[in-house]
Protein backbone atom coordinates (compact mmCIF):
# COMPACT_ATOMS: atom_id res chain seq x y z
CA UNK A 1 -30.41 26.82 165.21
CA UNK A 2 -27.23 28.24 164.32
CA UNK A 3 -24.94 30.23 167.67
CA UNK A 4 -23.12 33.14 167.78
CA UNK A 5 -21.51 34.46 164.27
CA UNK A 6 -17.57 33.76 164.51
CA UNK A 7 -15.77 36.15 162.70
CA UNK A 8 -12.88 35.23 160.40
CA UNK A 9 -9.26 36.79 160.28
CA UNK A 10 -6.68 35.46 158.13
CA UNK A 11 -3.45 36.28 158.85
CA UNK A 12 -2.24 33.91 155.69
CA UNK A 13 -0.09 36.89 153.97
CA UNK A 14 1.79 38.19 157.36
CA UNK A 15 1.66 35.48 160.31
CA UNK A 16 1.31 32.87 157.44
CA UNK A 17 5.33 34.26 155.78
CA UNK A 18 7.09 33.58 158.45
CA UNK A 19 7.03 30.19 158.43
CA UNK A 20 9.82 28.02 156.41
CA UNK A 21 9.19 27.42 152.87
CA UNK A 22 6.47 29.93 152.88
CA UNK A 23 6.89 33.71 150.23
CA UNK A 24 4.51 35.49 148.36
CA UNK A 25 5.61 38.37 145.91
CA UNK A 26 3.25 41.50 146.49
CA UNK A 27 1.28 40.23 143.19
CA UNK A 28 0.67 36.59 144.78
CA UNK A 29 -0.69 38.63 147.95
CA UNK A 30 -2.86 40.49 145.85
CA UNK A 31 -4.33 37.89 144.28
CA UNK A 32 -4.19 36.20 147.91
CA UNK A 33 -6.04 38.81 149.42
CA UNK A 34 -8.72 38.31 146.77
CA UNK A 35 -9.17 34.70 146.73
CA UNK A 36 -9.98 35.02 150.64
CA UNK A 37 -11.95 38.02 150.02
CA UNK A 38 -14.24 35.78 147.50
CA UNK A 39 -14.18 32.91 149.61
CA UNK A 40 -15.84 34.83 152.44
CA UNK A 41 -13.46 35.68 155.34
CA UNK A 42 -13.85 38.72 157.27
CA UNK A 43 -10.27 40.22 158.14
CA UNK A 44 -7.21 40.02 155.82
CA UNK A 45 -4.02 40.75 157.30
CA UNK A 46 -1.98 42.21 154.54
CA UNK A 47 1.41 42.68 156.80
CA UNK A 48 3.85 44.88 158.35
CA UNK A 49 4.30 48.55 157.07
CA UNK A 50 7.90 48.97 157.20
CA UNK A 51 9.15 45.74 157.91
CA UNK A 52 10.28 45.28 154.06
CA UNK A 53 9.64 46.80 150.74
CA UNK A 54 6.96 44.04 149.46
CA UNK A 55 4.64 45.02 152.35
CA UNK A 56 4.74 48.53 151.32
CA UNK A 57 4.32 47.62 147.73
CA UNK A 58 1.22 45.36 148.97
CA UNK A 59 -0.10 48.06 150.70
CA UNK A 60 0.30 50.58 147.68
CA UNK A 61 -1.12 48.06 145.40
CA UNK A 62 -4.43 47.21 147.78
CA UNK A 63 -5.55 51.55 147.40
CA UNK A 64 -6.82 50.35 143.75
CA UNK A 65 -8.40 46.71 144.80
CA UNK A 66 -11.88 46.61 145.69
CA UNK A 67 -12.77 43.91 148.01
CA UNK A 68 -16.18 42.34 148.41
CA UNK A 69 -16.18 41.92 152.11
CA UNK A 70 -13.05 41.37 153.89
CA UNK A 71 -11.53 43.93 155.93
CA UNK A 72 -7.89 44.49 154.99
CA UNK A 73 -5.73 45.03 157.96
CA UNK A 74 -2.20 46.62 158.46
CA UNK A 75 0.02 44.79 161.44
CA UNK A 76 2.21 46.41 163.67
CA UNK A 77 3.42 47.12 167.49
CA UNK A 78 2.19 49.38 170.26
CA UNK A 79 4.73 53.04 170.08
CA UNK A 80 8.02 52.72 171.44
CA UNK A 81 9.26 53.17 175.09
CA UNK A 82 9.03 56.89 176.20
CA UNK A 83 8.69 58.37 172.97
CA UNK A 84 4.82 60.42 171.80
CA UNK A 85 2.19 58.47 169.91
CA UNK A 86 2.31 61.15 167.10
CA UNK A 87 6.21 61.46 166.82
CA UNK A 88 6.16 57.45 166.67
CA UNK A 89 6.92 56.59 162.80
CA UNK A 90 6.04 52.98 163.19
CA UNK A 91 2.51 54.15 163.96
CA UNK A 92 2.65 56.55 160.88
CA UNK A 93 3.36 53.80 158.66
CA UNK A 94 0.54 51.80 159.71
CA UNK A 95 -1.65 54.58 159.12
CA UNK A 96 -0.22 55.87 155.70
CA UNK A 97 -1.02 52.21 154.69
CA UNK A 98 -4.35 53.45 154.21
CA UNK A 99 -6.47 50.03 155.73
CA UNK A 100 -9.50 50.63 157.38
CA UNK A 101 -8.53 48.01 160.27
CA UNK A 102 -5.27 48.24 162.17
CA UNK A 103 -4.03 45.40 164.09
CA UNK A 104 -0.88 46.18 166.71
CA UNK A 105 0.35 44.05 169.64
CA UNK A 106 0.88 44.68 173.10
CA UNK A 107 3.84 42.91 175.87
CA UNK A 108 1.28 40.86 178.25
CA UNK A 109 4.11 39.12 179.85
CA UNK A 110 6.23 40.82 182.50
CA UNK A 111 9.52 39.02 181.18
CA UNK A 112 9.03 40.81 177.59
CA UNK A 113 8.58 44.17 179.34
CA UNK A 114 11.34 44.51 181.89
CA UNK A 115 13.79 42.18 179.66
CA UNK A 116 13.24 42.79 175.97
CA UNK A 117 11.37 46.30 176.09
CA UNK A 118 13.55 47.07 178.70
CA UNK A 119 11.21 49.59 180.26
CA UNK A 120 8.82 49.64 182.92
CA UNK A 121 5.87 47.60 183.59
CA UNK A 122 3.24 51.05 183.80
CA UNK A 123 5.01 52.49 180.56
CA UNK A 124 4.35 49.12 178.79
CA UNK A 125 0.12 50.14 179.97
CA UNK A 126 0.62 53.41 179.05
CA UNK A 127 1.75 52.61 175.48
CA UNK A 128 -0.65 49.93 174.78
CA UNK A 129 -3.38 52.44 175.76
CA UNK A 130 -1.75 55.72 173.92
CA UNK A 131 -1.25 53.69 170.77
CA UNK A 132 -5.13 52.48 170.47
CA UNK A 133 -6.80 55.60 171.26
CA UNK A 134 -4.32 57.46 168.67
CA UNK A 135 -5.12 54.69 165.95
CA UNK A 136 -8.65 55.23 167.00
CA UNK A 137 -8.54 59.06 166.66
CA UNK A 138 -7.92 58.48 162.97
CA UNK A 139 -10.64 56.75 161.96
CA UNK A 140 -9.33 53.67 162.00
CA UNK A 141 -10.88 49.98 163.79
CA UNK A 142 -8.54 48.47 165.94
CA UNK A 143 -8.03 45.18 167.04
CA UNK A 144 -5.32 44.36 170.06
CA UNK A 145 -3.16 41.20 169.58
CA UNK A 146 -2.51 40.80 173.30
CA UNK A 147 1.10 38.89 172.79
CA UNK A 148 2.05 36.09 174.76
CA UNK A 149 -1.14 36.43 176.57
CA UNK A 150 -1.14 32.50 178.32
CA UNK A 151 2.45 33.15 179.14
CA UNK A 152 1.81 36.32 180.79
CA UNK A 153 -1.53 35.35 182.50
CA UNK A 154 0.70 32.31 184.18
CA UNK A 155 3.87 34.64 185.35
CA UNK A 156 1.37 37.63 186.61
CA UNK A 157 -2.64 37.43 185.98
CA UNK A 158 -3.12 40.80 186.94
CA UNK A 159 -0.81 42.47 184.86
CA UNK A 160 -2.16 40.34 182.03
CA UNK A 161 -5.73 41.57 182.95
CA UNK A 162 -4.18 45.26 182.96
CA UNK A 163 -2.75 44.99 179.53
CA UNK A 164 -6.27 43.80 177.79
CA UNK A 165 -7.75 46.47 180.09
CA UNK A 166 -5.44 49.22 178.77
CA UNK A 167 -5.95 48.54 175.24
CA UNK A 168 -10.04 48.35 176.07
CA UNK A 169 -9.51 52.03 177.66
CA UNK A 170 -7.98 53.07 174.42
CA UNK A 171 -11.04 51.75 172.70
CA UNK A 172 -9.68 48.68 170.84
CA UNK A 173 -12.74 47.38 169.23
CA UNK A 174 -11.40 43.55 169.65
CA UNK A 175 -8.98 41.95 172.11
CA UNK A 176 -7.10 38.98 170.79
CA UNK A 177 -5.77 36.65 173.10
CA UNK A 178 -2.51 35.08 171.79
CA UNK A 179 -0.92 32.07 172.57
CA UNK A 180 2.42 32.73 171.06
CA UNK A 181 4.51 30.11 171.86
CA UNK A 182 1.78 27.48 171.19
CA UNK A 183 2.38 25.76 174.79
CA UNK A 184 -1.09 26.33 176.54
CA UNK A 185 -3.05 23.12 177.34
CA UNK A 186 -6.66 23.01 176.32
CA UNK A 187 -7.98 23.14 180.17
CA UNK A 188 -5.86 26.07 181.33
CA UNK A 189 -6.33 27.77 177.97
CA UNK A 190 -10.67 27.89 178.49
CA UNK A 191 -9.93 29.08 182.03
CA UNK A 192 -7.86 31.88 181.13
CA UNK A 193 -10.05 32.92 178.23
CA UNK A 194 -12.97 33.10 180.72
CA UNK A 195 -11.42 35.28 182.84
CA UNK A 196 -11.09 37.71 180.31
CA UNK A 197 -14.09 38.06 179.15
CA UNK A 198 -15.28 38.07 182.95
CA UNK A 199 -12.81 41.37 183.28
CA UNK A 200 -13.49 43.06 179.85
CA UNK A 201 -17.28 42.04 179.48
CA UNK A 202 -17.80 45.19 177.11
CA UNK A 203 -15.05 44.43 174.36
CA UNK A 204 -15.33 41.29 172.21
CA UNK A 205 -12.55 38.64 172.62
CA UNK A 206 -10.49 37.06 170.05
CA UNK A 207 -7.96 33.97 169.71
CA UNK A 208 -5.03 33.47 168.05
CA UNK A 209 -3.15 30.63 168.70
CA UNK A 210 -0.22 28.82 167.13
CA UNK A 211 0.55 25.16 166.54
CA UNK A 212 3.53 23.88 168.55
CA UNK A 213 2.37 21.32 170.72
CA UNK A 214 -0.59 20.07 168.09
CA UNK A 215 -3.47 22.02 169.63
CA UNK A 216 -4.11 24.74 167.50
CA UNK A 217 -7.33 24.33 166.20
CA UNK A 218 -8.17 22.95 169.58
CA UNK A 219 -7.58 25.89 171.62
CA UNK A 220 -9.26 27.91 168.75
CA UNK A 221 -12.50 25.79 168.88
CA UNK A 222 -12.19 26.25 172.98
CA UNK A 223 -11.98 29.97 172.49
CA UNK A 224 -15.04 29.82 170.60
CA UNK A 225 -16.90 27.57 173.31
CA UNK A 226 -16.07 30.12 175.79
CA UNK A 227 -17.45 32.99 173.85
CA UNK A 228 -14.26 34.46 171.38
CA UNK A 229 -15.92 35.55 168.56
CA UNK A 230 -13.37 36.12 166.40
CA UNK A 231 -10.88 33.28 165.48
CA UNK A 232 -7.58 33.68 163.95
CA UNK A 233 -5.41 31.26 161.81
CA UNK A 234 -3.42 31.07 158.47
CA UNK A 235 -4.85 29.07 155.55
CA UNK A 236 -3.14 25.11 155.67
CA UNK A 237 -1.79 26.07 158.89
CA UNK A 238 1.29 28.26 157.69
CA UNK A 239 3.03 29.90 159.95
CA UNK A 240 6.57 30.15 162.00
CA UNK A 241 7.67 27.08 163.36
CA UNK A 242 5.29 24.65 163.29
CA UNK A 243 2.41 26.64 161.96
CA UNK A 244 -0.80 28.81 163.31
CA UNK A 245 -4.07 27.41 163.45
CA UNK A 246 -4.91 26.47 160.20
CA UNK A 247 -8.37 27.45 159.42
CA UNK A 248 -8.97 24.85 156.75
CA UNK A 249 -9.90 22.92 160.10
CA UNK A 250 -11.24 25.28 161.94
CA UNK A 251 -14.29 26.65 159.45
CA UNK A 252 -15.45 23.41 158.82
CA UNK A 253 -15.24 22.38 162.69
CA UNK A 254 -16.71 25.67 163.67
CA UNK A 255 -19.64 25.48 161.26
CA UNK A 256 -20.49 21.82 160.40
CA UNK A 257 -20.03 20.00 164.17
CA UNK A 258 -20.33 23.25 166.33
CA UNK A 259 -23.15 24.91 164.75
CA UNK A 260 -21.50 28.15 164.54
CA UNK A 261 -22.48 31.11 161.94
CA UNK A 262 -19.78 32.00 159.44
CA UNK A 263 -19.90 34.74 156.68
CA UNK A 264 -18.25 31.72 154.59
CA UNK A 265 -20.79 29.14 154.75
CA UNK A 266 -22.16 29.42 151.52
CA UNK A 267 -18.23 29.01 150.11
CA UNK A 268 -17.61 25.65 152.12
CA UNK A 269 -18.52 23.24 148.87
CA UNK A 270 -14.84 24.93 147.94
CA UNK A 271 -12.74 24.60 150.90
CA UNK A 272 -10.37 21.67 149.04
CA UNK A 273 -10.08 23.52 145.98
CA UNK A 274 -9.11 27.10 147.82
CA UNK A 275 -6.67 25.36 149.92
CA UNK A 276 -5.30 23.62 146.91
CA UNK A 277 -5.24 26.92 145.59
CA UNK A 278 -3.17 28.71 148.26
CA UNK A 279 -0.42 25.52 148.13
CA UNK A 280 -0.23 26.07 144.28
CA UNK A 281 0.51 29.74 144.85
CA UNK A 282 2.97 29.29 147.73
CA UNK A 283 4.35 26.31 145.64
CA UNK A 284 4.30 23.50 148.79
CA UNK A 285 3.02 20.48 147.56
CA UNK A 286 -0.84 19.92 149.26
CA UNK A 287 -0.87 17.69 152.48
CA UNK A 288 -2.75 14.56 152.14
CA UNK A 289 -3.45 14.02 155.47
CA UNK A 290 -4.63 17.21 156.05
CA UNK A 291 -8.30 16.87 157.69
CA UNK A 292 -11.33 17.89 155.90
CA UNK A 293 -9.96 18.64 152.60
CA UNK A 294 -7.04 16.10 152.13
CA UNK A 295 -6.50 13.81 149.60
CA UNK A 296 -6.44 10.99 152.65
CA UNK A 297 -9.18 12.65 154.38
CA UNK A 298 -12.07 10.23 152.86
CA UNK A 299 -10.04 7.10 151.67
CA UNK A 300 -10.58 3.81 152.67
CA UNK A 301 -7.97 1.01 152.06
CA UNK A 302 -9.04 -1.84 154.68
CA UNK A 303 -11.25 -4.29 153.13
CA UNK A 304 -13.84 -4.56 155.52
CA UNK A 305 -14.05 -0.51 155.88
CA UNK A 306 -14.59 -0.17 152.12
CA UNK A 307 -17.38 -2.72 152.34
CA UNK A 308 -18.64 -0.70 155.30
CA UNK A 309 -18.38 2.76 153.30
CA UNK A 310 -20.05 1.31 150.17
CA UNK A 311 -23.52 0.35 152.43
CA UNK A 312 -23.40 3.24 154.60
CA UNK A 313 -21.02 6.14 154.03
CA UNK A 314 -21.07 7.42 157.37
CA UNK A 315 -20.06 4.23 159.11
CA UNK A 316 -16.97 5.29 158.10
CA UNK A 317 -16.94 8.86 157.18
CA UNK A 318 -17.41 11.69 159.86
CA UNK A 319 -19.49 13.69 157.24
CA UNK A 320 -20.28 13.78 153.74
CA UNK A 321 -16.78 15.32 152.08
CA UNK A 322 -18.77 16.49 149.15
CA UNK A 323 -19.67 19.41 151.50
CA UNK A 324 -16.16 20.65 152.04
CA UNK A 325 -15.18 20.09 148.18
CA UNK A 326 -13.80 16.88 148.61
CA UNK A 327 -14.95 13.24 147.84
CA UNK A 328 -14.38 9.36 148.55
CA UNK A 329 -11.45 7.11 147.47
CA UNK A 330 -10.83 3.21 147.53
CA UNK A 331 -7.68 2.24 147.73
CA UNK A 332 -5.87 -0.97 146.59
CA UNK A 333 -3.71 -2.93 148.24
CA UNK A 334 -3.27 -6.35 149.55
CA UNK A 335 -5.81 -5.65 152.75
CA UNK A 336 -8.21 -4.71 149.70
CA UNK A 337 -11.42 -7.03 149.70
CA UNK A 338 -13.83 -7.51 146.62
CA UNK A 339 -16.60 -5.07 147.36
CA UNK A 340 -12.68 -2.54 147.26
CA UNK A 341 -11.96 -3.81 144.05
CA UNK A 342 -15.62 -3.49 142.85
CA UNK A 343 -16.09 0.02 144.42
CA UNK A 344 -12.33 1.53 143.27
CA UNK A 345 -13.47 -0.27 139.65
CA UNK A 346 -16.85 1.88 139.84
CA UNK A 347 -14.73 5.43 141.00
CA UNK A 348 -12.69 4.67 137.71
CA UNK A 349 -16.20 3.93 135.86
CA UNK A 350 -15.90 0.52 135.53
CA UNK A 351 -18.71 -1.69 136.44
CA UNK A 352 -17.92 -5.18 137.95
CA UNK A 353 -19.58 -7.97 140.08
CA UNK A 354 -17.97 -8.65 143.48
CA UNK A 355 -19.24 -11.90 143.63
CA UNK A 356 -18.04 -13.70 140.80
CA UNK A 357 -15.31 -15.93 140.43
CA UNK A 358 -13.54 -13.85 138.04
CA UNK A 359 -13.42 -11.18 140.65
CA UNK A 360 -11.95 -13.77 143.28
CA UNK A 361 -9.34 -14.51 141.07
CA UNK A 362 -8.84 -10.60 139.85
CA UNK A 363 -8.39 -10.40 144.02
CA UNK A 364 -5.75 -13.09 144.16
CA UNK A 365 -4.01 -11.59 141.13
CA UNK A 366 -3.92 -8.10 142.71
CA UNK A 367 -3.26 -9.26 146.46
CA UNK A 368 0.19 -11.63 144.55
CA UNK A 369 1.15 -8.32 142.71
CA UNK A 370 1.13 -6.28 145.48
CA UNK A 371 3.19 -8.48 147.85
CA UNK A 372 5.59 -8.37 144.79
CA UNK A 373 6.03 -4.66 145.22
CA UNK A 374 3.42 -3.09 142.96
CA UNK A 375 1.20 -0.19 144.45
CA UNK A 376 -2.00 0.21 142.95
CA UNK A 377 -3.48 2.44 145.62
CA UNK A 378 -0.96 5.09 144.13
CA UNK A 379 -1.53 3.84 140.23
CA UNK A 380 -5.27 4.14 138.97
CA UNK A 381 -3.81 3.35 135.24
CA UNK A 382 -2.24 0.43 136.34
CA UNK A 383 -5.23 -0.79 137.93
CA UNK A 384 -7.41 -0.33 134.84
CA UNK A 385 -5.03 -1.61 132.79
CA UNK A 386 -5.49 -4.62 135.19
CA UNK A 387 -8.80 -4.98 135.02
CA UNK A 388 -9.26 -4.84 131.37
CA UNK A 389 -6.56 -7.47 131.16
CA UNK A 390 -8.22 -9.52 133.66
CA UNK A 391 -12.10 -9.59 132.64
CA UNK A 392 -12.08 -8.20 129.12
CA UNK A 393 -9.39 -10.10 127.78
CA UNK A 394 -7.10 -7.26 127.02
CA UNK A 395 -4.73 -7.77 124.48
CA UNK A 396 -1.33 -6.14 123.50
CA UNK A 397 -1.27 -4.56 120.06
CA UNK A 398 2.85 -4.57 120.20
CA UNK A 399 5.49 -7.35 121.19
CA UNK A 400 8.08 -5.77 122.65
CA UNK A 401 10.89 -8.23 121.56
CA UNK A 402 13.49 -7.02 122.91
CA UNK A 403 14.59 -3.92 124.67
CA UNK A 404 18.70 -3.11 125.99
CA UNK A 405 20.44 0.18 128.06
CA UNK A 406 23.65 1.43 127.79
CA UNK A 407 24.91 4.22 129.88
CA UNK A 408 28.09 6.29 129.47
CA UNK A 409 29.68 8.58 131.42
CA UNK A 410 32.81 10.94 129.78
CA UNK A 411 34.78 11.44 133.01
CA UNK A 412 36.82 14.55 131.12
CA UNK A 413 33.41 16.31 130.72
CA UNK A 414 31.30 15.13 132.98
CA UNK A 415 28.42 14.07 130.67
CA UNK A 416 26.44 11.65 130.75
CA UNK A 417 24.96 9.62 127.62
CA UNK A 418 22.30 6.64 127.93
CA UNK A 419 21.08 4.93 124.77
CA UNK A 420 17.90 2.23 124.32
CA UNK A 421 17.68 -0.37 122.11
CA UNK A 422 14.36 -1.11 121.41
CA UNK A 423 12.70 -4.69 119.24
CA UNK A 424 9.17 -4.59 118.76
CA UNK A 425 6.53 -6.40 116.53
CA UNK A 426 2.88 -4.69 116.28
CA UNK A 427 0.04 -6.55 115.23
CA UNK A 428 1.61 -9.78 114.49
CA UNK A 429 3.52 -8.44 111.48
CA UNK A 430 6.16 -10.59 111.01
CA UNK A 431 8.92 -7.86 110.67
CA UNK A 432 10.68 -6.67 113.56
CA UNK A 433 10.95 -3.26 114.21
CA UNK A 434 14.00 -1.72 115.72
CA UNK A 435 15.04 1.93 117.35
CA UNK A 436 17.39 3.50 119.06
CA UNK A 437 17.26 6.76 121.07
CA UNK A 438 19.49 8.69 123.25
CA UNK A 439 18.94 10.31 126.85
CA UNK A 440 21.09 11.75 129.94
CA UNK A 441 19.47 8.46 131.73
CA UNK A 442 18.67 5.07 130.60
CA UNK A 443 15.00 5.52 131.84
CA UNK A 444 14.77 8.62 129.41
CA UNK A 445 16.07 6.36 126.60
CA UNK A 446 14.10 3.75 127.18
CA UNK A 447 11.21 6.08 126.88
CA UNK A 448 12.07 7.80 123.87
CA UNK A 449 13.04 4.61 121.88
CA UNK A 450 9.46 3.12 123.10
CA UNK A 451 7.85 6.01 122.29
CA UNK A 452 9.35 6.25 118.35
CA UNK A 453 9.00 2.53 117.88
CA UNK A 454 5.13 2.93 118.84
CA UNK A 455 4.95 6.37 116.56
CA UNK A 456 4.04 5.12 113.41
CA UNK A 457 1.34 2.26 114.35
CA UNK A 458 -0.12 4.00 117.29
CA UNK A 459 0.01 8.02 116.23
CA UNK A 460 -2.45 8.54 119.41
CA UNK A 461 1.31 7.55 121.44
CA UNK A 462 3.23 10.92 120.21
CA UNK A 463 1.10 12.85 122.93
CA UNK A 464 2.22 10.83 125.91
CA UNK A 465 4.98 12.30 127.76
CA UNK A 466 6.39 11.54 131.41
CA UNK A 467 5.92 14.51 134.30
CA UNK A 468 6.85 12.90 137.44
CA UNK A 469 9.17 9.63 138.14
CA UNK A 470 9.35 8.03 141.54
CA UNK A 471 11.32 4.95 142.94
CA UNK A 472 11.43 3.65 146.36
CA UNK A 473 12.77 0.24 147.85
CA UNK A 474 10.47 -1.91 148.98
CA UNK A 475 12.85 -4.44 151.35
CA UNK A 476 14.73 -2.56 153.58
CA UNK A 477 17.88 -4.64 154.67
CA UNK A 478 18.54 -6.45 150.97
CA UNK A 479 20.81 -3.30 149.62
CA UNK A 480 21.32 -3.53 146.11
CA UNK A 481 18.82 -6.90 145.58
CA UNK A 482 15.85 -5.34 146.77
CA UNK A 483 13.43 -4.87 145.23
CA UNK A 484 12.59 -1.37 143.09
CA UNK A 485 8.93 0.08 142.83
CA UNK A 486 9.14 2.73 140.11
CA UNK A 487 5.49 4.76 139.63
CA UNK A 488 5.51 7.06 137.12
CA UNK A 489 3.29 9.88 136.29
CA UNK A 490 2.26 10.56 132.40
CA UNK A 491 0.26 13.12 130.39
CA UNK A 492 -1.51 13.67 126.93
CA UNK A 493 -1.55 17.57 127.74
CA UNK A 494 -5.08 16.80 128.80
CA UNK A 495 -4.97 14.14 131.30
CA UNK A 496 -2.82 12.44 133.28
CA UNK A 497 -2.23 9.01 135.34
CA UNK A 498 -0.18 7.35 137.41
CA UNK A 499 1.36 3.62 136.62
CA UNK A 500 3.74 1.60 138.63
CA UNK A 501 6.28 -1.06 137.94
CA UNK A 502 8.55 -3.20 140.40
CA UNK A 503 11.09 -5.66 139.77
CA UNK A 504 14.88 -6.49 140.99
CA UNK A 505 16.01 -3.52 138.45
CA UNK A 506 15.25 -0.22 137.99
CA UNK A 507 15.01 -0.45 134.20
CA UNK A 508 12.81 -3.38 133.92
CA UNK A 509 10.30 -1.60 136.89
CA UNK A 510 9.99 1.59 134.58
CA UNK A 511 9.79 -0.54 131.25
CA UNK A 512 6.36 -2.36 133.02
CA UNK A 513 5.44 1.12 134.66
CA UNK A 514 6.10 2.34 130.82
CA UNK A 515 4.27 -0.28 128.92
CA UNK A 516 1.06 0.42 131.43
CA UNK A 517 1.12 4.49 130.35
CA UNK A 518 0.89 3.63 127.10
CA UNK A 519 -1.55 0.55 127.57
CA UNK A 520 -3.90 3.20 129.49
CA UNK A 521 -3.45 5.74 126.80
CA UNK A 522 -4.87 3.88 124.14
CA UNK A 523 -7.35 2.44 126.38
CA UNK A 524 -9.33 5.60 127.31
CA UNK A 525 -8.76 6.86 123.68
């Protein structure tokens, strides 16, 4: 039987900004504001009114979007020191931003009031409870971000408790309890949230809590325990310094192992994909740790794990990730055992027995490449192109003879000119082929010349193209001997795959990691 309904605020498009590496145009926050909107969240927090022109224009641009079910809400502070609700133009902005919900934070925390405000600690209550009960008189819901609430509760509890009780006199319709500098522990954090529902038993609570000593979906999931029912967060955790709560955890926790109701249940199945989404659109590559909906989240690379996973998925898996949009992986390596190579070989659609001796041998094979710098757990291609090698007798079509790099560079104009040489026989024609192509880099040339010697035999070829192109060493200490893993990423325009290579040079790692792209093409065609 399902608990209390939680109630979802996203404060993705204004909390969310301010961290580094995070900026949305007004369009991307209008499209933001609808994604969350479909995906089933209550509260949107558009942003500031005021603070800089793209709110405004966010704000203008929201009058002609209708939402399905989120609340929009406008963000902004309590009225200034000594100066009249209605003569306060802060407080007019918020309201000419024309959102039914208004969310504006209060000082909790003596040390803000006397020595930031720089007024007096029964002004601070008497603006916290003017500005609600004026934002009220409009029309408008209001919900009190009680700032630095922990930090204020610790330096004076009963000022603390007289700030949430102003803003309940001025009829805020939630009180949000912030942690804003992220440093409450878990234990202190229930204790204080307990309190204040004790005190303000008529208003509903909130949470909002921020990320800086790795507890913010923690404290959130306390506050819920405790009886907050409305949580706060960013989507993927965005957020100044280290990030908010990120609710990509925290929906999943809340519904799936606490039992909680959301609004967004029914939109879980697509919890990867939205945060995927939101990355895309703030252009930050996705984190593959991240839980629930990472790539990482569900992958199993120890041998004995993957044999575990393939009998019984939950031996290993704390639910089943289809739920939350995501899915299983096998990954190869040299800790990989058969029923890995068997399982990865089935993901990829390849059916193989783990128990023959072809598949001990495959294991040998892949355990020797691996120690020799290849990385199959980050190169599917490679690993098919392994596999049909290995059990189905792959055969080249082409003999690359010969292949040979030049690079120039023209000091006076700082150019740069690579050129391949490229020998190849297809199909055991007894003529040998030659071309030569030009690039800025000797990769590049390589490429090209590969890619025009194959042209003519293997038309399907002409698609192929490299999109991504990574090298790392892989033993530290042995400077310029060590040895070079190239992977390399390739597309048709329909698919793409990753490959690897590794070898004492550079060149001869992205010929193999080369040679596999094009081996993989023709397979799956």
């Amino acid at each position: 039987m399902s608990k209390t309904k939680i109630l979802i605020y996203d404060t993705t498009l204004r909390d969310g900004t301010q961290g580094e590496g995070v900026s949305f145009s007004a369009e991307d926050k209008i499209l933001m504001a609808q994604r969350i909107d479909d995906f089933g969240f209550d509260y949107i927090e558009g942003g500031w009114p005021g603070s800089n022109p793209r709110d405004m224009e966010f704000f203008r641009m929201m009058t002609d979007v209708q939402l399905k079910h989120a609340k929009v809400a406008a963000f902004g502070s309590t009225r200034r020191a000594n100066l009249a609700v209605e003569s306060d133009p802060q407080l007019k902005q918020l309201i000419d931003a024309n959102t039914p919900v208004i969310t504006i934070f209060g000082k909790s925390w003596p040390l803000h009031v006397t020595d930031v405000l720089k007024t007096t600690l029964d002004e601070n209550l008497a603006m916290i409870r003017e500005s609600v009960a004026f934002l009220k008189a409009q029309g408008k819901e209001v919900v009190y971000d009680a700032e630095h609430y922990f930090d204020g509760y610790k330096a004076d509890p009963e000022y603390a408790l007289a700030t949430l009780q102003a803003a309940r006199d001025g009829g805020a319709g939630y009180l949000v309890l912030c942690d804003t500098n992220g440093g409450t522990q878990v234990s202190e954090f229930s204790e204080m949230v307990k309190v204040a529902m004790q005190k303000c038993n008529d208003v509903s609570i909130g949470v909002h809590c921020h990320n800086d000593c790795g507890l913010g979906v923690a404290l959130s999931l306390t506050g819920a325990e405790v009886g907050a029912t409305m949580i706060q967060g960013t989507i993927n955790g965005y957020g100044e310094r280290v990030g908010n709560a990120n609710l990509t955890s925290i929906v999943p926790n809340l519904y799936f192992k606490m039992g909680y109701d959301l609004n967004c249940f029914e939109s879980l199945q697509k919890l990867r994909d939205f945060s995927i989404n939101v990355d895309k659109l703030a252009n930050i590559t996705p984190n593959k740790k991240e839980p629930f909906i990472g790539e990482s989240a569900f992958a199993h690379k120890g041998g004995v794990h993957a044999n575990a996973a393939k009998k019984i998925a939950r031996s290993y898996e704390h639910m089943t990730p289809e739920k939350i949009g995501n899915k299983q992986r096998i990954l190869m390596s040299d800790m990989s055992g058969s029923s890995s190579v068997a399982m990865k070989a089935k993901e990829l659609g390849i059916d193989l027995d783990e128990k023959s001796d072809q598949m001990r041998a495959f294991l040998a094979k892949i355990k020797d490449l691996e120690n020799k710098g290849y990385e199959f757990e980050s190169a599917d291609a490679s690993f098919v192109v392994q596999i049909y090698q290995h059990f189905h007798d792959l055969k080249d079509d082409f003999d690359v003879v010969s292949y040979r790099t030049i690079s120039e560079m023209v000091r006076d104009t700082d150019s740069n000119i690579s050129e391949a040489v490229v020998k190849l026989r297809v199909e055991d024609q007894p003529d040998i082929k030659m071309t030569i192509a030009e690039s800025s880099g000797p990769v590049g040339a390589l490429d090209h010349a590969m890619r025009e010697a194959f042209a003519s035999h293997f038309p399907a070829l002409k698609s192929v193209h490299l999109v991504d192109y990574k090298v790392r060493i892989t033993q530290a200490g042995l400077g310029t001997d060590s040895i070079v893993q190239v992977l390399m990423k390739s597309s048709d325009g329909h698919n793409s795959w990753w490959t690897c290579g590794a070898d004492g040079s550079i060149i001869e790692a992205s010929y193999q990691a080369l040679c596999d792209s094009f081996r993989y093409k023709l397979i799956i065609d």
